[in-house]
Structures are given as structure tokens and as C-alpha cells.
Protein backbone atom coordinates (compact mmCIF):
# COMPACT_ATOMS: atom_id res chain seq x y z
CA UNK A 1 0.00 0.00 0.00
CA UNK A 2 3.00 2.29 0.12
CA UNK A 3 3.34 2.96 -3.46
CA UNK A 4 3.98 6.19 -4.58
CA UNK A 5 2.13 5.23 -7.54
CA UNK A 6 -1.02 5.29 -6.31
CA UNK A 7 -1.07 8.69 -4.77
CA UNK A 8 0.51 10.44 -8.29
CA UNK A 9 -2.26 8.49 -10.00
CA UNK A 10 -4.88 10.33 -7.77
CA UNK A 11 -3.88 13.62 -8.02
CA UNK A 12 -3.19 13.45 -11.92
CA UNK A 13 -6.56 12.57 -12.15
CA UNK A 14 -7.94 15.56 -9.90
CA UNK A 15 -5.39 17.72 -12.28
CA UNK A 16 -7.29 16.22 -15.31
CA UNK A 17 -10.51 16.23 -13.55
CA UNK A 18 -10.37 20.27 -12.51
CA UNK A 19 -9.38 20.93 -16.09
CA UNK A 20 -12.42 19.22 -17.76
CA UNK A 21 -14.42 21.23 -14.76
CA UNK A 22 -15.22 17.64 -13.30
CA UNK A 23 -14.49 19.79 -9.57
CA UNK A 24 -16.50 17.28 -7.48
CA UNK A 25 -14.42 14.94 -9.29
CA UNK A 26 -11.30 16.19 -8.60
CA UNK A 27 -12.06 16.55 -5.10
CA UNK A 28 -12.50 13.37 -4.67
CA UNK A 29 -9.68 12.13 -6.54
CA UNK A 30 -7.37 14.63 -4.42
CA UNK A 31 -8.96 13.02 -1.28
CA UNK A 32 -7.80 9.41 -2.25
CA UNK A 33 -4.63 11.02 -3.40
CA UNK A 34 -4.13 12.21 0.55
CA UNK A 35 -5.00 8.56 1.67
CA UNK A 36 -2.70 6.83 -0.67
CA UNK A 37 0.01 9.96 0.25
CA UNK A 38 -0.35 9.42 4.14
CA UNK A 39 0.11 5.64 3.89
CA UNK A 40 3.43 6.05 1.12
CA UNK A 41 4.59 8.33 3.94
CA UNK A 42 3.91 6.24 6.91
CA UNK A 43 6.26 3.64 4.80
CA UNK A 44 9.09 5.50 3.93
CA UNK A 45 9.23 7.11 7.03
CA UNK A 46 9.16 3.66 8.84
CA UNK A 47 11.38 2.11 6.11
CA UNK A 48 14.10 4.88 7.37
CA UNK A 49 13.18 4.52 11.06
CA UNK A 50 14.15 0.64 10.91
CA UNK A 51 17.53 1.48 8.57
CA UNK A 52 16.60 0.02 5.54
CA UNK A 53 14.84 3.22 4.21
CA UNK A 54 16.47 6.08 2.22
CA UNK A 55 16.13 9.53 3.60
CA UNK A 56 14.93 11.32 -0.33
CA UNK A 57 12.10 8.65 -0.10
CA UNK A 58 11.09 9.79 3.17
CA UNK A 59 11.05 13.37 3.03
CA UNK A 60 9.63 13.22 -0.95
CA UNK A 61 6.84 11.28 0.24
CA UNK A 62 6.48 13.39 3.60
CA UNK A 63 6.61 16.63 1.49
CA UNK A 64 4.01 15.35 -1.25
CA UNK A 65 1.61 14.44 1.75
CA UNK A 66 2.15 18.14 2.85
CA UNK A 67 1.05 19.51 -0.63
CA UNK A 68 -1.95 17.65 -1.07
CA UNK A 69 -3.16 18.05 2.38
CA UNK A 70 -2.98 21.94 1.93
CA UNK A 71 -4.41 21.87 -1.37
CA UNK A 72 -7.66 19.55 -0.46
CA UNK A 73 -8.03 22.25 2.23
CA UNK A 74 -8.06 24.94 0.04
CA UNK A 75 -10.18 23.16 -2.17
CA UNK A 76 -12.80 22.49 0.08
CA UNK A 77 -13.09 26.19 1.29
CA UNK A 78 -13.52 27.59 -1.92
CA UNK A 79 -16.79 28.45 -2.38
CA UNK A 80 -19.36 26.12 -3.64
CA UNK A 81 -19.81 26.97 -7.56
CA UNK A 82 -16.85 29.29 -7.77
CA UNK A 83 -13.49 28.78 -9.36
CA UNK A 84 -10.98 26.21 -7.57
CA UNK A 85 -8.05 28.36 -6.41
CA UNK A 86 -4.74 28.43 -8.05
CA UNK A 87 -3.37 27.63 -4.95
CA UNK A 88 -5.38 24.05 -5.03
CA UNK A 89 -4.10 23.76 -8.33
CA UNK A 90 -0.40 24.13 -7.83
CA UNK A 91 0.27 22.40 -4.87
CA UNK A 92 -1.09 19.11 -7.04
CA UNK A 93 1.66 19.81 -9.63
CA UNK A 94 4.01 20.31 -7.16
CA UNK A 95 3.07 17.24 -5.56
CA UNK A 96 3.51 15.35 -8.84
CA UNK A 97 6.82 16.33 -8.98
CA UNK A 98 7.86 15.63 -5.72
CA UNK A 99 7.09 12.10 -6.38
CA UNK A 100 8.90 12.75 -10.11
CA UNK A 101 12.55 13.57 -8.19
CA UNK A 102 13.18 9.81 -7.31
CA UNK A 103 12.42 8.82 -10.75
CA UNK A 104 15.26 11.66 -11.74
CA UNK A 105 17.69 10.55 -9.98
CA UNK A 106 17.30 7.11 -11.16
CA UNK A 107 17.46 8.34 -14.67
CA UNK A 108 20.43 9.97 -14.03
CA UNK A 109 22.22 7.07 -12.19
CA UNK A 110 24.30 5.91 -15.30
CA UNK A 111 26.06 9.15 -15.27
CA UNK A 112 27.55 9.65 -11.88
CA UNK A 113 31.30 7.61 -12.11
CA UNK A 114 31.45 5.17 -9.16
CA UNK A 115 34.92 3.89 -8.05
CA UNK A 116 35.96 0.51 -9.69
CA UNK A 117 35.97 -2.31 -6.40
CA UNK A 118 39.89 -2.62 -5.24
CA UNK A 119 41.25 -6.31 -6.51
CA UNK A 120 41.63 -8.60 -3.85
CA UNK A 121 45.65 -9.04 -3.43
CA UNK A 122 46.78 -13.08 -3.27
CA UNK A 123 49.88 -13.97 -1.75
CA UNK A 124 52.23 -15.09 -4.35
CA UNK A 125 52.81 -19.32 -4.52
CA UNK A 126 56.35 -20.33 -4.47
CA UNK A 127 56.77 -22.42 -7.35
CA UNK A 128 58.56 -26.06 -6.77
């Protein structure tokens, strides 16, 4: 249930959603985007707690929860009929590439030079 899938599926869909003026739609969808969020968060956060967790997939997920928490409270204050605000709006694209920096640095992985492992030295045999 941790995927970080999940939660950038939601909240693409509430971007898609909000621009085809689906907004009960998209409020939705950015509600299940918070669930799916909060429980990617509660993993990586964990995963790093009990050492086998990186610290980027922690605070990504923990800052991508952040974003689209404030934005489903934005969007549910807006008033009922009026336009969503930009605010709404933005913090779901930043939140999409919050979860996108992980996916960066794997893309970039090849290029960074890594030190060749150190031979293993054997002592010499004395031939007879």
C-alpha cells in the first residue's frame, strides 16, 4: 500500500478532472490522493526509522503528503460553484513532482562515475 504510484495516479486525475471542470471529481480524486500519500509516507518514514529506508524517499513522500493536504483544504473552502483556487491547483503539480525527483535521480544514475571495487591481493605461490 505504500506505493507512490497510487497517490501520483490520484492527483493526476484531480489535475485532469479540474481541467475538464469535473471539480466534485477532482475533489475526490485529491482526497484518495491524501489517503494513498499518508500511507506512502507512513512507509518511507518507517522504512528509514528501521535502517533500511532512504532519507529522499522519506522526506519526498512526507513533502508530497504536505502539498496535497494543503491543497484539499483549500479546495474544500472555496466556495461552492466558484473557481478552484490556483493555490489548489499548484500544490497538485508540485506534488507530482515531488514524487517525479526519485524517478530523476534514477534516470540519471548511469552518469555519476562510481569507483571501480579494489582487486583482492593473493599472496604469491612459491613455485617447486
Amino acid at each position: 500500500m505504500g506505493s507512490r504510484l497510487l497517490p501520483l495516479a490520484f492527483a493526476l486525475a484531480a489535475l485532469v478532472a479540474g481541467l475538464t471542470s469535473h471539480d466534485r471529481l477532482a475533489s475526490y480524486a485529491v482526497l484518495l490522493a491524501v489517503v494513498g500519500a499518508g500511507a506512502a509516507a507512513f512507509v518511507g518514514v518507517g522504512g528509514l526509522l528501521e535502517g533500511h529506508g532512504s532519507v529522499a524517499h522519506a522526506v519526498t513522500t512526507v513533502l508530497a503528503l504536505v502539498l496535497l493536504l494543503a491543497g484539499s483544504v483549500v479546495r474544500a473552502s472555496a466556495p461552492v460553484g466558484g473557481h478552484v483556487p490556483t493555490l489548489a491547483v499548484s500544490t497538485l503539480v508540485l506534488a507530482a513532482l515531488v514524487y517525479a525527483v526519485p524517478l530523476v535521480g534514477w534516470v540519471l544514475e548511469p552518469l555519476v562515475p562510481r569507483a571501480k571495487p579494489a582487486r583482492e591481493m593473493r599472496p604469491a605461490v612459491p613455485s617447486s
